[in-house]
C-alpha atoms as a PDB file:
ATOM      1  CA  UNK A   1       9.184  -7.641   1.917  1.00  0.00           C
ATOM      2  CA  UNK A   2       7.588 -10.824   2.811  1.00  0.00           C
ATOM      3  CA  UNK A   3       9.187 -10.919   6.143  1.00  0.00           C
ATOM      4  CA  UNK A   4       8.873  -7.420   7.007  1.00  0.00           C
ATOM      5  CA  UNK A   5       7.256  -7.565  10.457  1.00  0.00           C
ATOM      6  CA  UNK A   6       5.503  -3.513   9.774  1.00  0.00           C
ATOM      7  CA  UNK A   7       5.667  -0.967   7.413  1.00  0.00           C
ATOM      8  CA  UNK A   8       3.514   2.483   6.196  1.00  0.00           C
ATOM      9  CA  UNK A   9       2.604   3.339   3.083  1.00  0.00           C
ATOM     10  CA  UNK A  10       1.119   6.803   1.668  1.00  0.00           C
ATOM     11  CA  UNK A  11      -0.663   6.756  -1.428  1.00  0.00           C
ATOM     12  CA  UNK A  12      -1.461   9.874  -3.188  1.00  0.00           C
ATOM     13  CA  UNK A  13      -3.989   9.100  -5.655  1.00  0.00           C
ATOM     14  CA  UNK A  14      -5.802  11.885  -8.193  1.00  0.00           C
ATOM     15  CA  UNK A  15      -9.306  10.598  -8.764  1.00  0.00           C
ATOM     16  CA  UNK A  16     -12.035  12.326 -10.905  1.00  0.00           C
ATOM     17  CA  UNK A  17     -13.130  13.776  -7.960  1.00  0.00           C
ATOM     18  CA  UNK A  18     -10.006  15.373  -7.288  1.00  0.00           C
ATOM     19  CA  UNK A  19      -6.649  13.996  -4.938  1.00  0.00           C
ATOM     20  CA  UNK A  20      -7.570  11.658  -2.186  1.00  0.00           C
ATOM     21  CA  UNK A  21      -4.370  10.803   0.490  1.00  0.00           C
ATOM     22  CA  UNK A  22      -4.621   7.864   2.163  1.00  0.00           C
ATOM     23  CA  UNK A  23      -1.866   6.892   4.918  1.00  0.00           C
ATOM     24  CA  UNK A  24      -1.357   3.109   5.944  1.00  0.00           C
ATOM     25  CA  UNK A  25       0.032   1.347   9.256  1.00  0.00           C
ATOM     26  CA  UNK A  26       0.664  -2.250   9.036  1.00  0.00           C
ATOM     27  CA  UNK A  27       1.590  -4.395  11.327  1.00  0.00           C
ATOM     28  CA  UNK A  28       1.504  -8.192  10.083  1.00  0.00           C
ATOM     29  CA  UNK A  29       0.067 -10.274  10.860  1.00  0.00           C
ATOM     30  CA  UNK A  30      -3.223  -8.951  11.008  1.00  0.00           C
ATOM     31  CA  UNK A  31      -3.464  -5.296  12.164  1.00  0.00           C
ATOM     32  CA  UNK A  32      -4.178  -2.345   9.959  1.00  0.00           C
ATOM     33  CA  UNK A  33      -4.563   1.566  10.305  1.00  0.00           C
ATOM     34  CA  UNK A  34      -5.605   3.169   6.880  1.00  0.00           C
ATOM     35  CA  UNK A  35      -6.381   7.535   7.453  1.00  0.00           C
ATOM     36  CA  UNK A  36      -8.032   8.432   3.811  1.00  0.00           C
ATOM     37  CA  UNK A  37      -8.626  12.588   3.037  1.00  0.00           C
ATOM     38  CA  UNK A  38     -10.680  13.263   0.011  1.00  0.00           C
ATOM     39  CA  UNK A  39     -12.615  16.701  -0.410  1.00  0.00           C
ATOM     40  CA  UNK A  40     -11.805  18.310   3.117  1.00  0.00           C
ATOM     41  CA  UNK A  41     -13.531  14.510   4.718  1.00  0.00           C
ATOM     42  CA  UNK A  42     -11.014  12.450   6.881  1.00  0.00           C
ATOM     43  CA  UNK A  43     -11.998   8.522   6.774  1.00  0.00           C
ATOM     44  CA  UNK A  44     -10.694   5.652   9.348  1.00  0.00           C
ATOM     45  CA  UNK A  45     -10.559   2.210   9.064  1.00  0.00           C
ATOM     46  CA  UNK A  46      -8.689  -0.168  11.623  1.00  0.00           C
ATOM     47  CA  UNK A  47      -8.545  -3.468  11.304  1.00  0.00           C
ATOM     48  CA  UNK A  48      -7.473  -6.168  13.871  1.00  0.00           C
ATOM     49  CA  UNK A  49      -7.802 -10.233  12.961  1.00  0.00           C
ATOM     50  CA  UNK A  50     -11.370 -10.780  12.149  1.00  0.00           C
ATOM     51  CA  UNK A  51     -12.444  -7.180  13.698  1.00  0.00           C
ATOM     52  CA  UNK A  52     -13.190  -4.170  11.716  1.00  0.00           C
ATOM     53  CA  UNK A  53     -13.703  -0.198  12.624  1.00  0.00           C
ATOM     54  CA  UNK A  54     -14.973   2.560  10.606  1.00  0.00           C
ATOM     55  CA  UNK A  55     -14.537   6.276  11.985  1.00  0.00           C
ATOM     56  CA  UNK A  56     -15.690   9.303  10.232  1.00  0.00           C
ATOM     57  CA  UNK A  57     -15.329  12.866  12.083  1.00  0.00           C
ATOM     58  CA  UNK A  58     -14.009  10.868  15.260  1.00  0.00           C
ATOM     59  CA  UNK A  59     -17.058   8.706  15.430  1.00  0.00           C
ATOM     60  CA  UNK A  60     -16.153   5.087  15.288  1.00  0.00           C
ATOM     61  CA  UNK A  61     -18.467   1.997  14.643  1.00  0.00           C
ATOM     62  CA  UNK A  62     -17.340  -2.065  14.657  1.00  0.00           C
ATOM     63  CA  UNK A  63     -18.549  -3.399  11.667  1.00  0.00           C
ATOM     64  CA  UNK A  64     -19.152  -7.536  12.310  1.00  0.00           C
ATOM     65  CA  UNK A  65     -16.682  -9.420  10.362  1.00  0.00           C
ATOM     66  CA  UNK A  66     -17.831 -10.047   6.561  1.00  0.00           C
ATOM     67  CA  UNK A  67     -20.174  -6.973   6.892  1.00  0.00           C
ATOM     68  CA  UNK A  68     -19.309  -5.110   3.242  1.00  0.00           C
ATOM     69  CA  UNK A  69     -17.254  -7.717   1.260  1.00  0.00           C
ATOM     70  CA  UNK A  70     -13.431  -8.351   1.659  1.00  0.00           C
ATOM     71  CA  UNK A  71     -12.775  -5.119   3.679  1.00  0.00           C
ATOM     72  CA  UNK A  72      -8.888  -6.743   3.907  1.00  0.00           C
ATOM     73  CA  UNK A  73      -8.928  -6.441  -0.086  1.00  0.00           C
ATOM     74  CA  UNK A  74      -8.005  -3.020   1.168  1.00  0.00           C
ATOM     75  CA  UNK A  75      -4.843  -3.524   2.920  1.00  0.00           C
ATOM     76  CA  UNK A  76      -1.180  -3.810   1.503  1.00  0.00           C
ATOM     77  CA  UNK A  77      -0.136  -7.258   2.527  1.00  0.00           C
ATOM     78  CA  UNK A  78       3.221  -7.714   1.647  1.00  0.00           C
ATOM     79  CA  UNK A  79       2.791 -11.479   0.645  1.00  0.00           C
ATOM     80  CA  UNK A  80      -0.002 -10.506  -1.650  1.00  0.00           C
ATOM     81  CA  UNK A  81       2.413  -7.623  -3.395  1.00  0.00           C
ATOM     82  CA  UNK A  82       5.072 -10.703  -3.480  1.00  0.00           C
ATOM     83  CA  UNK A  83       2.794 -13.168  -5.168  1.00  0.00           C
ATOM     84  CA  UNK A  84       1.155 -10.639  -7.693  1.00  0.00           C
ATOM     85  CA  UNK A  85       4.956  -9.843  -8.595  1.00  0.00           C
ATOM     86  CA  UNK A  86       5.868 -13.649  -9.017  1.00  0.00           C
ATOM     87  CA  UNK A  87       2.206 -14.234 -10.608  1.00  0.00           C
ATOM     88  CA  UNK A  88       3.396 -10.732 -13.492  1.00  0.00           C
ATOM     89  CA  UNK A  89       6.573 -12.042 -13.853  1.00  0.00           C
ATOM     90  CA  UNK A  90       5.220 -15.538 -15.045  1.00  0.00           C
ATOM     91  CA  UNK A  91       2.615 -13.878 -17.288  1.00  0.00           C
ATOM     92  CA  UNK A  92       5.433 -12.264 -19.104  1.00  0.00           C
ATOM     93  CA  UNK A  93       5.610  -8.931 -17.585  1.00  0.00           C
ATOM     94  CA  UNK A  94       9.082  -7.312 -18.076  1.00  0.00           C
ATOM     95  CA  UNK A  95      10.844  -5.734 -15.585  1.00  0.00           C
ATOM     96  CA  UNK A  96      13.723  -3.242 -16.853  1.00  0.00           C
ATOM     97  CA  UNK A  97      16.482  -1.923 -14.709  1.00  0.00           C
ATOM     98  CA  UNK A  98      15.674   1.941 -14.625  1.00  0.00           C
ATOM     99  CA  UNK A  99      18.054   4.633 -13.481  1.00  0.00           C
ATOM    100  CA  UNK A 100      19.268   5.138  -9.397  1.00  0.00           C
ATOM    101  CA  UNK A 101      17.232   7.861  -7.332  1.00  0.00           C
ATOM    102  CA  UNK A 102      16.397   8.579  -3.870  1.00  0.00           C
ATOM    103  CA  UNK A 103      13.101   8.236  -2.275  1.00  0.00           C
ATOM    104  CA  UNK A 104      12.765   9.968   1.456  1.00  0.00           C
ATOM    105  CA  UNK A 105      16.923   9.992   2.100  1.00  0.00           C
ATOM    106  CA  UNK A 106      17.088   6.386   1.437  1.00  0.00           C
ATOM    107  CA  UNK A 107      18.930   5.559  -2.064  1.00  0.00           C
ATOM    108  CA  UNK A 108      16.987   2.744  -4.743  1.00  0.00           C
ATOM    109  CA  UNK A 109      17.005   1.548  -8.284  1.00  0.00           C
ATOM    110  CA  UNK A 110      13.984   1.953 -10.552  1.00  0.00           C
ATOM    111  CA  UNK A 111      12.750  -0.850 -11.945  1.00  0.00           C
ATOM    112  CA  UNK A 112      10.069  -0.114 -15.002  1.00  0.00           C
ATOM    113  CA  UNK A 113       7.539  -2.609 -15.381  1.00  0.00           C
ATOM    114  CA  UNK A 114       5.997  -3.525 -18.830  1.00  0.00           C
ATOM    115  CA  UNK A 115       2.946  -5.083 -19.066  1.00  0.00           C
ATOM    116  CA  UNK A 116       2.213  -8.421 -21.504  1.00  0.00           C
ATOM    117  CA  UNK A 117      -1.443  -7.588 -21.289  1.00  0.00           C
ATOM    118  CA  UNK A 118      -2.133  -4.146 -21.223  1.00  0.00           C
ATOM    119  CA  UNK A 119      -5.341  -4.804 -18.538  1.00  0.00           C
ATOM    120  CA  UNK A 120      -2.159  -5.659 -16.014  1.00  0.00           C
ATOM    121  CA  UNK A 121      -0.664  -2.460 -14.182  1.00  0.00           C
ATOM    122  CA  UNK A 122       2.137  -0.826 -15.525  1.00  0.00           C
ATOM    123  CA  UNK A 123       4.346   1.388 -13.924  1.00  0.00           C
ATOM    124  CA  UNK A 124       7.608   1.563 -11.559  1.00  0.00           C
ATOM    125  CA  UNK A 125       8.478   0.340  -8.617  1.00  0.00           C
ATOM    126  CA  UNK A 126      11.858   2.157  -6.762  1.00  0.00           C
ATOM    127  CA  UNK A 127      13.625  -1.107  -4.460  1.00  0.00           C
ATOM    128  CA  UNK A 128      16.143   0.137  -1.911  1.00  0.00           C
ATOM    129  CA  UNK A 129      19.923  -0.808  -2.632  1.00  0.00           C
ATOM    130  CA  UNK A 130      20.688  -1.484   0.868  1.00  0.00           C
ATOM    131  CA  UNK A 131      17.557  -4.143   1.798  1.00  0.00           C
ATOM    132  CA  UNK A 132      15.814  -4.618  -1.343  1.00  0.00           C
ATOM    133  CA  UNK A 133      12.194  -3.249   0.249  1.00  0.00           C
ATOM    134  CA  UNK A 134      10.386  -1.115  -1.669  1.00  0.00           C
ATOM    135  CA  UNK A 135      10.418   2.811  -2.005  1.00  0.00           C
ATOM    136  CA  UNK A 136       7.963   3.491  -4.186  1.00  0.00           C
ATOM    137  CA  UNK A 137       5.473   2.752  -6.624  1.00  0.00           C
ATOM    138  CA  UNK A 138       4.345   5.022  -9.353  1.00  0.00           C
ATOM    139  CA  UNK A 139       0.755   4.094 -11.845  1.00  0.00           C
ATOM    140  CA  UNK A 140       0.337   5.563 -14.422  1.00  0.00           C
ATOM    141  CA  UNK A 141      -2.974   3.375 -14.757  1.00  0.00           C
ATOM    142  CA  UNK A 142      -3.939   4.181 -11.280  1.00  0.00           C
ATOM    143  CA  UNK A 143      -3.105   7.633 -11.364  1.00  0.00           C
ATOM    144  CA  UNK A 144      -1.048   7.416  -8.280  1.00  0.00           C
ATOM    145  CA  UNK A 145       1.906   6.930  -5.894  1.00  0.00           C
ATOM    146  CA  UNK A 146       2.776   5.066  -2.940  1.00  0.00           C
ATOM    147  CA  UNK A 147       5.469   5.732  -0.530  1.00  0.00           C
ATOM    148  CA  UNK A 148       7.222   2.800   1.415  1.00  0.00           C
ATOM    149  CA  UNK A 149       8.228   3.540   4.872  1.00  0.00           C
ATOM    150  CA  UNK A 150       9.304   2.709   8.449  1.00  0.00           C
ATOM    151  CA  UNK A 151      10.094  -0.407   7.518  1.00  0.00           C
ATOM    152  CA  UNK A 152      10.511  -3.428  10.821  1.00  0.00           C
ATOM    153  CA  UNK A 153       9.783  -0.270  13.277  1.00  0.00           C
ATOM    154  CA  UNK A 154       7.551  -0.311  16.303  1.00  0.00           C
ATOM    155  CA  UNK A 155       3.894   0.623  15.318  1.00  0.00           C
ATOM    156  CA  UNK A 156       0.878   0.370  17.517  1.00  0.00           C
ATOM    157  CA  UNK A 157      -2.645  -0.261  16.151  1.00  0.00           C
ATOM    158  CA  UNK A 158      -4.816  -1.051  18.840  1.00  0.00           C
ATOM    159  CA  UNK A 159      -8.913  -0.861  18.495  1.00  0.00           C
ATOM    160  CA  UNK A 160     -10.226   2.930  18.661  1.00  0.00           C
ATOM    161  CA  UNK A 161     -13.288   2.084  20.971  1.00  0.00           C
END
C-alpha cells in the first residue's frame, strides 16, 4: 500500500446527523481530491503540496497553508495507514484471519481486528488475494465503511481555480 502511486477511497459514514459520503482521489505524493455529501450539501476540498482549496456550491476559495489546523490530517496517506497498522500490531492488537469475500469484483480475505485497548479502533479490514491492497474497511466504532479502489491508475487532481 505504501508504494501505491494513487488510489480512491469512498467512505460511507452514518453520523448523528444522518449518512454523510465522502469520495477520495489520491495521488501521492501530495495531491488530494476529497467530494463530502451530508444533508443534500456537496463539500470540496483539494489539496496540492502546501496549497489548499475549499469549494462549496461550485464556489472555490485557497485557504493559505496552516489556515485551520492540519487540513492533511484529513487525507488517507497510505504510509500513515501502514504505520498505525505496525504501531496496533505492537500495542497488542490481534489480527484474526476472517472468512474470503469479494469487494467490487475483486476477491480478498477478511482480517478482524481486536483491539488491546478498547479506545483503539476495532473492526475489519478486507486485503486483496492477488496484491495484498486493501478492499475495505468496516468500524464499528466509527460507524462506517471505506471502499479501496483504482489502485496505481491515472488520476488527475489539478487546482480548481
Amino acid at each position: 500500500m505504501a508504494a501505491a502511486t494513487s488510489y480512491r477511497v469512498q467512505m460511507t459514514v452514518t453520523s448523528d446527523q444522518g449518512p454523510i459520503q465522502s469520495d477520495y482521489e489520491v495521488v501521492k505524493p501530495d495531491r488530494m481530491h476529497m467530494t463530502s455529501q451530508q444533508q443534500g450539501r456537496t463539500f470540496e476540498m483539494v489539496l496540492i503540496g502546501e496549497d489548499n482549496y475549499i469549494g462549496s456550491n461550485g464556489v472555490w476559495n485557497k485557504v493559505p497553508a496552516g489556515v485551520g489546523g492540519p487540513v492533511n490530517a484529513l487525507t488517507f496517506n497510505a504510509n500513515e495507514i501502514v504505520d498505525e497498522f505496525n504501531a496496533s500490531v505492537e500495542a497488542g492488537d490481534t489480527y484474526t484471519q476472517g472468512g474470503p469475500d469479494v469487494v467490487d469484483g475483486t476477491p480478498c480475505q477478511e482480517l478482524v481486528v481486536t483491539p488491546s485497548d478498547p479506545d483503539r479502533l476495532s473492526g475489519s479490514w478486507c486485503i486483496g488475494l492477488a496484491d495484498s491492497l486493501p478492499r475495505r474497511l468496516n468500524s464499528p466504532k466509527l460507524r462506517g465503511t471505506m471502499i479501496f479502489s483504482d489502485w496505481n491508475t491515472p488520476i488527475r487532481i489539478d487546482p480548481p481555480l
